[in-house]
N, C-alpha and C. Protein backbone atom coordinates (compact mmCIF):
# COMPACT_ATOMS: atom_id res chain seq x y z
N UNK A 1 19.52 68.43 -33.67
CA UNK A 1 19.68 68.56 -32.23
C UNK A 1 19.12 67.34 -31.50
N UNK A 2 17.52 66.88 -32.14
CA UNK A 2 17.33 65.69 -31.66
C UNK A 2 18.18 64.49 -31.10
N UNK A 3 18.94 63.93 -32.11
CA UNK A 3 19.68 62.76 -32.09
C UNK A 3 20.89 62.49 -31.18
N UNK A 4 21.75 63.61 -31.19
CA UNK A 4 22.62 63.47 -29.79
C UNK A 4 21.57 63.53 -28.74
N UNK A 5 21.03 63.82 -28.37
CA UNK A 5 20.20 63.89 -26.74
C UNK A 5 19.58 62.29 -26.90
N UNK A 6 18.73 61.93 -27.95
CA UNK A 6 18.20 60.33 -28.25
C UNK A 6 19.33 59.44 -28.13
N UNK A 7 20.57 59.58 -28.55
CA UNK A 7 21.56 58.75 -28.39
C UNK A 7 22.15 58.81 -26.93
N UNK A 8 22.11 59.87 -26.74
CA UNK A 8 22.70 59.97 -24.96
C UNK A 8 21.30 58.95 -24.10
N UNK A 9 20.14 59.57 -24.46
CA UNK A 9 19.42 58.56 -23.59
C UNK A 9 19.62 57.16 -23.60
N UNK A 10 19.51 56.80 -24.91
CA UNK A 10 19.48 55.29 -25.26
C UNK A 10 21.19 54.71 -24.45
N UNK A 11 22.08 55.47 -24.58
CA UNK A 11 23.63 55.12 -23.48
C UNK A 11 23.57 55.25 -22.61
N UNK A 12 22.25 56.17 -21.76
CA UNK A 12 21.86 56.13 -20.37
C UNK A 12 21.01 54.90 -20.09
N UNK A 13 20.59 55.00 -20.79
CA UNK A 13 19.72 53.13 -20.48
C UNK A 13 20.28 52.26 -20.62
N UNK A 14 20.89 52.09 -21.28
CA UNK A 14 22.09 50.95 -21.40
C UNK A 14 22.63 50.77 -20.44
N UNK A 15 23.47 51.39 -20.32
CA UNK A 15 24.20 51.44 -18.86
C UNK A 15 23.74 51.23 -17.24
N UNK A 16 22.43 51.83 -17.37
CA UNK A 16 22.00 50.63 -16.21
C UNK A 16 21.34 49.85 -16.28
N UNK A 17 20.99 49.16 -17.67
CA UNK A 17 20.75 48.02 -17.82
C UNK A 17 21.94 46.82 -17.70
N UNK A 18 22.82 47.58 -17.82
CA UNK A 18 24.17 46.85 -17.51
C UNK A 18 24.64 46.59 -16.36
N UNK A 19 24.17 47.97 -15.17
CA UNK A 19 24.69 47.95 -14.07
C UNK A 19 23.76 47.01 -13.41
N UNK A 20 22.61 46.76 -13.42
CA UNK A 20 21.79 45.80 -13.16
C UNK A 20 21.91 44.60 -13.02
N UNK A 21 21.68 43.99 -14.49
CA UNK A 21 21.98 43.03 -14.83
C UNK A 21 23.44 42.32 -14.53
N UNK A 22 24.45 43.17 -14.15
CA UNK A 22 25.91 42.71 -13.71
C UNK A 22 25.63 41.52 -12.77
N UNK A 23 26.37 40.25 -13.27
CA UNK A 23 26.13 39.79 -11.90
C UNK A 23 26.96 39.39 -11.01
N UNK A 24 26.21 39.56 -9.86
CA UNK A 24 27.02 40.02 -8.43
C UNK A 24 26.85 38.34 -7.61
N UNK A 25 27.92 38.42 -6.86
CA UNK A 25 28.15 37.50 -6.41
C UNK A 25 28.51 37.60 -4.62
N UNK A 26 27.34 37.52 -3.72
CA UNK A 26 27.84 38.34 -2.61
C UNK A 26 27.33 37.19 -1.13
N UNK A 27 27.54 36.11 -2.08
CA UNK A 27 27.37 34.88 -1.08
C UNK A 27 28.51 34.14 -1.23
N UNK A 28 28.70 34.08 -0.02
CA UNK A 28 30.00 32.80 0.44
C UNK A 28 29.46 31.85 0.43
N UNK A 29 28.23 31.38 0.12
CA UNK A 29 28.05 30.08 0.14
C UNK A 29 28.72 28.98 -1.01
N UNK A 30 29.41 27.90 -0.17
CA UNK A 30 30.48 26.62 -1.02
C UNK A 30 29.39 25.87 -0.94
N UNK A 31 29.89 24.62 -2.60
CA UNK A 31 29.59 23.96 -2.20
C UNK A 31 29.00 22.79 -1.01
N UNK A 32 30.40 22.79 -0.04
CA UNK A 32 30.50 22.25 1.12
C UNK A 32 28.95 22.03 1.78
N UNK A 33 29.02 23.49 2.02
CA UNK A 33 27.81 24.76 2.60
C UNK A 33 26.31 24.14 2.21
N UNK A 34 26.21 24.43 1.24
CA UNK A 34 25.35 23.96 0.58
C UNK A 34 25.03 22.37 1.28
N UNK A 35 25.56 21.79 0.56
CA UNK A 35 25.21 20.17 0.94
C UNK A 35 25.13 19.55 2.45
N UNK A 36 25.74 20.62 3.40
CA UNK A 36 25.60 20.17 4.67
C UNK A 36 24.14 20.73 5.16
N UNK A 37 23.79 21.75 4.47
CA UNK A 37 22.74 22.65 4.62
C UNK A 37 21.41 22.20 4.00
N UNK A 38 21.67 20.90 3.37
CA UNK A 38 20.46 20.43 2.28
C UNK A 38 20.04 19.02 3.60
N UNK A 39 21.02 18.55 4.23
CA UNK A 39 20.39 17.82 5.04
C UNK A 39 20.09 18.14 5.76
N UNK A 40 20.03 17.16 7.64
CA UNK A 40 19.01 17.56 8.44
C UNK A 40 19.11 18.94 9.02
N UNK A 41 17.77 20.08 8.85
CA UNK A 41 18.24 21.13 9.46
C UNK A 41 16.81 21.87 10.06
N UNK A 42 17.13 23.61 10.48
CA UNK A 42 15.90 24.30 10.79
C UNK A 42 15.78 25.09 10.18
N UNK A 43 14.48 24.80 9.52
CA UNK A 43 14.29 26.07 8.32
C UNK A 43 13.02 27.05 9.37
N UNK A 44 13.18 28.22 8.73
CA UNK A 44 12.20 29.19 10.05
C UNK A 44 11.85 30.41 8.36
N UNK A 45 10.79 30.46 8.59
CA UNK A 45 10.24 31.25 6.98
C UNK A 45 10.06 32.80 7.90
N UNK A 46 10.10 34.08 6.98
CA UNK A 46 9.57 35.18 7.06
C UNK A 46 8.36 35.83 7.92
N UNK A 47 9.08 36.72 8.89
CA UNK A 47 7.63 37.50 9.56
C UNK A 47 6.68 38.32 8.50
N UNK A 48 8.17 39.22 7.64
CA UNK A 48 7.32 39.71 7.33
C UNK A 48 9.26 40.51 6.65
N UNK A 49 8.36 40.86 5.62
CA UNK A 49 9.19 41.27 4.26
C UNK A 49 9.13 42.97 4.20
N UNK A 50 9.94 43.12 3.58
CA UNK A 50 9.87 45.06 2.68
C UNK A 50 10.75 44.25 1.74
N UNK A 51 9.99 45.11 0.80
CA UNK A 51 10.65 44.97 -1.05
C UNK A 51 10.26 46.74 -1.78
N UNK A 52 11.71 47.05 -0.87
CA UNK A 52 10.92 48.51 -1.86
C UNK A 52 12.50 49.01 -2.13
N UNK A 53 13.37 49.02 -3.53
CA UNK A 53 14.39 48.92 -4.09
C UNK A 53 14.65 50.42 -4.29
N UNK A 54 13.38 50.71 -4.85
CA UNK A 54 13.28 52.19 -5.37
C UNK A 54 13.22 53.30 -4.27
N UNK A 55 13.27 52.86 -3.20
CA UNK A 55 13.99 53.94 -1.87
C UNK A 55 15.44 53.91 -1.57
N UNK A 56 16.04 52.94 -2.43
CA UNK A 56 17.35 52.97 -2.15
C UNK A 56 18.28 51.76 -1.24
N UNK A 57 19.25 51.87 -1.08
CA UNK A 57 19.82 50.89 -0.05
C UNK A 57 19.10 50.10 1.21
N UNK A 58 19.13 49.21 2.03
CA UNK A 58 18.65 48.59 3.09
C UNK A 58 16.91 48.60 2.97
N UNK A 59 16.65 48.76 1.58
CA UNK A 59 15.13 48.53 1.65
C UNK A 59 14.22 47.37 0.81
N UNK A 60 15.48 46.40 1.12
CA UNK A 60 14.59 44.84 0.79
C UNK A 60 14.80 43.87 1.46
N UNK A 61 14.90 43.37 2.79
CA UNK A 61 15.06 42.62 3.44
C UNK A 61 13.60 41.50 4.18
N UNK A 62 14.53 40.50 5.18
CA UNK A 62 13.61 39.68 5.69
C UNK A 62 13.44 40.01 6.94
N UNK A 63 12.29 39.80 7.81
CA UNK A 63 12.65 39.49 9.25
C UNK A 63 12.07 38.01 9.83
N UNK A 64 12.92 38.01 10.51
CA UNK A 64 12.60 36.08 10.88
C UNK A 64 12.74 36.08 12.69
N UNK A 65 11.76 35.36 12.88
CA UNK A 65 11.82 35.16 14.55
C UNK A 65 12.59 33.57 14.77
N UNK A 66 13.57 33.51 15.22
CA UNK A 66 14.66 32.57 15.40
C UNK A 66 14.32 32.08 16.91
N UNK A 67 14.26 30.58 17.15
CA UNK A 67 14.86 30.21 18.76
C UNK A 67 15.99 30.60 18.86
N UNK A 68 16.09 31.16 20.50
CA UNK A 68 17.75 31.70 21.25
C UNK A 68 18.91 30.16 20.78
N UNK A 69 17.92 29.05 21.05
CA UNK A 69 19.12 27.96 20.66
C UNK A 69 19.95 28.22 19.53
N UNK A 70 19.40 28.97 18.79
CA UNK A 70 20.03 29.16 17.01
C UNK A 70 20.99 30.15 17.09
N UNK A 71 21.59 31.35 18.02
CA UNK A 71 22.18 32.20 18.19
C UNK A 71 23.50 32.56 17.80
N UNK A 72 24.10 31.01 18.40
CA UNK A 72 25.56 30.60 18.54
C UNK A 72 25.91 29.98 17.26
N UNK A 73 24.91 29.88 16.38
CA UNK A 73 25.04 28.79 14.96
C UNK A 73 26.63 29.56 14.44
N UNK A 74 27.02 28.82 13.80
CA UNK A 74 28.49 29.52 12.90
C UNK A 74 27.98 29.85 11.53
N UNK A 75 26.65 29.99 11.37
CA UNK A 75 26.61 30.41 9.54
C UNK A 75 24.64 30.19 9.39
N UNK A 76 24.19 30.69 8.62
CA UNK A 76 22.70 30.06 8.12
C UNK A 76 22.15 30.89 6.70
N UNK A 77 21.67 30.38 5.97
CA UNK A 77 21.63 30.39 4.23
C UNK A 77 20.13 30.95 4.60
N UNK A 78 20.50 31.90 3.41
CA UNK A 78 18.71 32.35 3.20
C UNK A 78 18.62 32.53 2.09
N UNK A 79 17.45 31.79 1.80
CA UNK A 79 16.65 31.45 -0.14
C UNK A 79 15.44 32.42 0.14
N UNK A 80 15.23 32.91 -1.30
CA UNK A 80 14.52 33.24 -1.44
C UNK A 80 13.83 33.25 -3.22
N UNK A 81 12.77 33.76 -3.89
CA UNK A 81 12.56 32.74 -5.13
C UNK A 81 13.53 33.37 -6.09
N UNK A 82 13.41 32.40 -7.27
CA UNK A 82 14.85 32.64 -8.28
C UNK A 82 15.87 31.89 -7.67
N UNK A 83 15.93 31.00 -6.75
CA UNK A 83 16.74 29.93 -6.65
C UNK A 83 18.32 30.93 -6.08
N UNK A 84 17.90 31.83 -5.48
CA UNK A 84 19.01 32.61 -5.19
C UNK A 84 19.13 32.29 -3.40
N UNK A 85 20.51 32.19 -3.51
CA UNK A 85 21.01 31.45 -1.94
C UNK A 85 22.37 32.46 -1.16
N UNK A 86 22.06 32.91 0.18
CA UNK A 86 23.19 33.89 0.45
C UNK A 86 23.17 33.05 1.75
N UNK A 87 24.61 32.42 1.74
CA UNK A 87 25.04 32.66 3.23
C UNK A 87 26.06 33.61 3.98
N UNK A 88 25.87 33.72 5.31
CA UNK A 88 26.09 34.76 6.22
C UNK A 88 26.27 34.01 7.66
N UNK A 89 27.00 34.47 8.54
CA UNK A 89 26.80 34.77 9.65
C UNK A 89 26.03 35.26 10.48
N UNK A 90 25.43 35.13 11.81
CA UNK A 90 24.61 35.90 12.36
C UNK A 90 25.22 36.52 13.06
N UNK A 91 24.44 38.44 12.68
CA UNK A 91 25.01 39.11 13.63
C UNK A 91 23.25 39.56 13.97
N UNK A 92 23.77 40.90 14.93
CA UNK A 92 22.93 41.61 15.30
C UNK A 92 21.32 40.76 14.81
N UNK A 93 20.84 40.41 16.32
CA UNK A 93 19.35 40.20 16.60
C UNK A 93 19.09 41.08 18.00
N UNK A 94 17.59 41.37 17.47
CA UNK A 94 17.08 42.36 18.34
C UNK A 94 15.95 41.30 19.07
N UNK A 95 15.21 41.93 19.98
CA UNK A 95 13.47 41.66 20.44
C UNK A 95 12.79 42.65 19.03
N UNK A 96 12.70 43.43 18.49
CA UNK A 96 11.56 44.07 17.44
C UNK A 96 12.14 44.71 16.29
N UNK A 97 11.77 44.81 15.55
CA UNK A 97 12.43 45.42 14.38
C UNK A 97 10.63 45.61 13.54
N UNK A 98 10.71 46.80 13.45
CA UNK A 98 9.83 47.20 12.28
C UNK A 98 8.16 47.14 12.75
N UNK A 99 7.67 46.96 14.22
CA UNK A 99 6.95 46.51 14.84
C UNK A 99 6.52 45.42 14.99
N UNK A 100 7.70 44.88 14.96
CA UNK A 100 7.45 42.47 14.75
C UNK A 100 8.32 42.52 16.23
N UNK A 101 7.54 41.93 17.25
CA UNK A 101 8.38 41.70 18.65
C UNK A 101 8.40 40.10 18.86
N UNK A 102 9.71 40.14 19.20
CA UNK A 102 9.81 38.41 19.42
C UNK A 102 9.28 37.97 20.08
N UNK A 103 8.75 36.65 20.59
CA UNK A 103 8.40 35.87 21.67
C UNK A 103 9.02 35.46 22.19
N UNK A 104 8.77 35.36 23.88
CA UNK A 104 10.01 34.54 24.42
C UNK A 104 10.56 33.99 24.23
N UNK A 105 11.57 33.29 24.34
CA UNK A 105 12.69 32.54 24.26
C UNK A 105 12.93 32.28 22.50
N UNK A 106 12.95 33.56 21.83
CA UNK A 106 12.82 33.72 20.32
C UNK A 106 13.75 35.17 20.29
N UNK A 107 14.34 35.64 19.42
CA UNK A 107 15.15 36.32 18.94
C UNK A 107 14.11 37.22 17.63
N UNK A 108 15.16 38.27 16.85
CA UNK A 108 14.58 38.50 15.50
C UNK A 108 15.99 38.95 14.56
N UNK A 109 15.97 38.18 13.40
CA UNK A 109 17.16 38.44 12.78
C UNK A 109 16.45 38.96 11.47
N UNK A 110 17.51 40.25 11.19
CA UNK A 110 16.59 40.85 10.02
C UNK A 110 17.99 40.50 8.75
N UNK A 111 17.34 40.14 7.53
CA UNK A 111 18.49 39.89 6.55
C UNK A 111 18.04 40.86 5.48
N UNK A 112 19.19 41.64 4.84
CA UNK A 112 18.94 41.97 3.32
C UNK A 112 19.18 41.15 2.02
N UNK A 113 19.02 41.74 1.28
CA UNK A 113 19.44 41.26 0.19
C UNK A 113 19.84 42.57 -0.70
N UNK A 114 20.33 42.70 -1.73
CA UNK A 114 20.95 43.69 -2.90
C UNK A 114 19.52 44.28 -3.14
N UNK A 115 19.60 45.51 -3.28
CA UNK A 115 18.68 46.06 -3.98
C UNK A 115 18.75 45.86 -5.46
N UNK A 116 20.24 45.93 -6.57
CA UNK A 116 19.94 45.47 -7.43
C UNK A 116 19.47 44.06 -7.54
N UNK A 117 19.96 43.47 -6.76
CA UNK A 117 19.12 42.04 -7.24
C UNK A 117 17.59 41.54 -7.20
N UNK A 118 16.74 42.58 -6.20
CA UNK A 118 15.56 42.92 -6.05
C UNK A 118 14.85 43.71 -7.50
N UNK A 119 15.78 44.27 -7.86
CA UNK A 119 14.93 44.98 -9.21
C UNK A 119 15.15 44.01 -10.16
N UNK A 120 16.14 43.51 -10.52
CA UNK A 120 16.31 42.51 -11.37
C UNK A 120 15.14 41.44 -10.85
N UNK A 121 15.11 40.92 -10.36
CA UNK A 121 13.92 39.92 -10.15
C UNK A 121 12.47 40.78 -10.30
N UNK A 122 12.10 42.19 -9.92
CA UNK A 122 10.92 42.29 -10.16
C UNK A 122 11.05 42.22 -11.66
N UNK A 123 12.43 42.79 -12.46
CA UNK A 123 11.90 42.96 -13.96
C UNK A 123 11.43 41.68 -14.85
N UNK A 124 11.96 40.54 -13.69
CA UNK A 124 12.01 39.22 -14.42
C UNK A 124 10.08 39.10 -13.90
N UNK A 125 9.63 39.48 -12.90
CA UNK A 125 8.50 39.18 -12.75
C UNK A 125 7.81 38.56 -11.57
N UNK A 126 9.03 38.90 -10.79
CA UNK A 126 9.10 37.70 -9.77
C UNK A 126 8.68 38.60 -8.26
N UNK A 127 8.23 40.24 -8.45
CA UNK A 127 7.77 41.33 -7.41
C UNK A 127 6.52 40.58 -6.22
N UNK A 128 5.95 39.53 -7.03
CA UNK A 128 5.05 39.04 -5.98
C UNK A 128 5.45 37.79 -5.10
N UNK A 129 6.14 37.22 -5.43
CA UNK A 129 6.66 35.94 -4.58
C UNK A 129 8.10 36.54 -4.27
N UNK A 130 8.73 37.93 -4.92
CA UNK A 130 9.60 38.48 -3.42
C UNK A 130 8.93 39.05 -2.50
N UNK A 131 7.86 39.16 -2.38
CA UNK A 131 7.28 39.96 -1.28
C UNK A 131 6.35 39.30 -0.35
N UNK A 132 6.49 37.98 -0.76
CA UNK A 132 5.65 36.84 -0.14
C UNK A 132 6.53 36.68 0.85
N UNK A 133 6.21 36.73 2.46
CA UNK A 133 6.95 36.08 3.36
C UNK A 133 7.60 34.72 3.50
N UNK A 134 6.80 33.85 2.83
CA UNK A 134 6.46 32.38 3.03
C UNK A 134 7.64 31.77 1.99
N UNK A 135 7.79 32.97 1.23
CA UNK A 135 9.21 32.51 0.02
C UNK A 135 10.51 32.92 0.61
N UNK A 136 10.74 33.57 1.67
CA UNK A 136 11.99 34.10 2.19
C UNK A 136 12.23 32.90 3.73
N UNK A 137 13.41 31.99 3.58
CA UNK A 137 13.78 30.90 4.39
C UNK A 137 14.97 30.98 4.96
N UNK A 138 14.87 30.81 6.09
CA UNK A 138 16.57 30.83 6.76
C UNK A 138 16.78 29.52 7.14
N UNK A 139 17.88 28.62 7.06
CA UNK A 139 18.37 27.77 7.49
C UNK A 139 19.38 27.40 7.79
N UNK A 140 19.24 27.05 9.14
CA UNK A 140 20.12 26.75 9.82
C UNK A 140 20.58 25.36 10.10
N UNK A 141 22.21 25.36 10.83
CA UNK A 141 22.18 23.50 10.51
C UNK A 141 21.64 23.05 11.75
N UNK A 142 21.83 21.57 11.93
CA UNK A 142 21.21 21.35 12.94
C UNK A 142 22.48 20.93 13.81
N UNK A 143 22.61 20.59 15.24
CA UNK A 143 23.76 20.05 15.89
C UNK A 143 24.05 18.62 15.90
């Protein structure tokens, strides 16, 4: 009786070791992108982070206090460690999110990232410098 139930587990682990590890690809960032984005620009680091995967969806993101000048940008890349790069569009900025209130003439743009890709990096080891503010970067180009 043992061994079917041991074999079912061991195909239950598998499988989301698979679903995990899949890798996902959920940045538009081009080349192009990239290289226009490596020169002159505004990088603006993390208020303040949540890294908590294991609650489920929308619970690993950044929040960043942006100048209003940056609003109108057409695109801005956010790194964070593991050399992982997502660009996006800006939508929706508030004045507060999460009890972080902007300063005048400052915005707050909150970004996620995949929750699987958050567990995958803690398994790699990497749970403390995702949760480091100072490692989560938005950049924007410059005009």
């Amino acid at each position: 009786m043992r061994p079917p139930l041991i074999y079912s587990l061991l195909f239950l682990f598998s499988l989301i070791m698979i679903i995990i590890w899949w890798p996902v690809n959920d940045s538009n960032c081009g080349l192009v992108t990239v290289l226009k984005l490596n020169k002159q620009n505004f990088h603006v680091q993390a208020k303040q982070v949540r890294v908590k995967p294991w609650l489920g969806e929308h619970n690993v993101y950044g929040i960043f206090q942006v100048p209003d000048e940056y609003k109108e940008r057409q695109f801005f890349m956010l790194s964070i460690p593991g050399d992982h790069k997502y660009c996006s569009r800006p939508f929706g900025h508030r004045q507060n999110y999460d009890d972080v209130f902007a300063e005048p003439g400052t915005h707050l743009i909150r970004r996620y990232i995949r929750s699987r890709i958050a567990v995958k990096m803690i398994f790699q080891g990497l749970y403390f410098q995702l949760n480091n503010p100072q490692n989560w970067t938005l950049t924007f180009p410059k005009k």
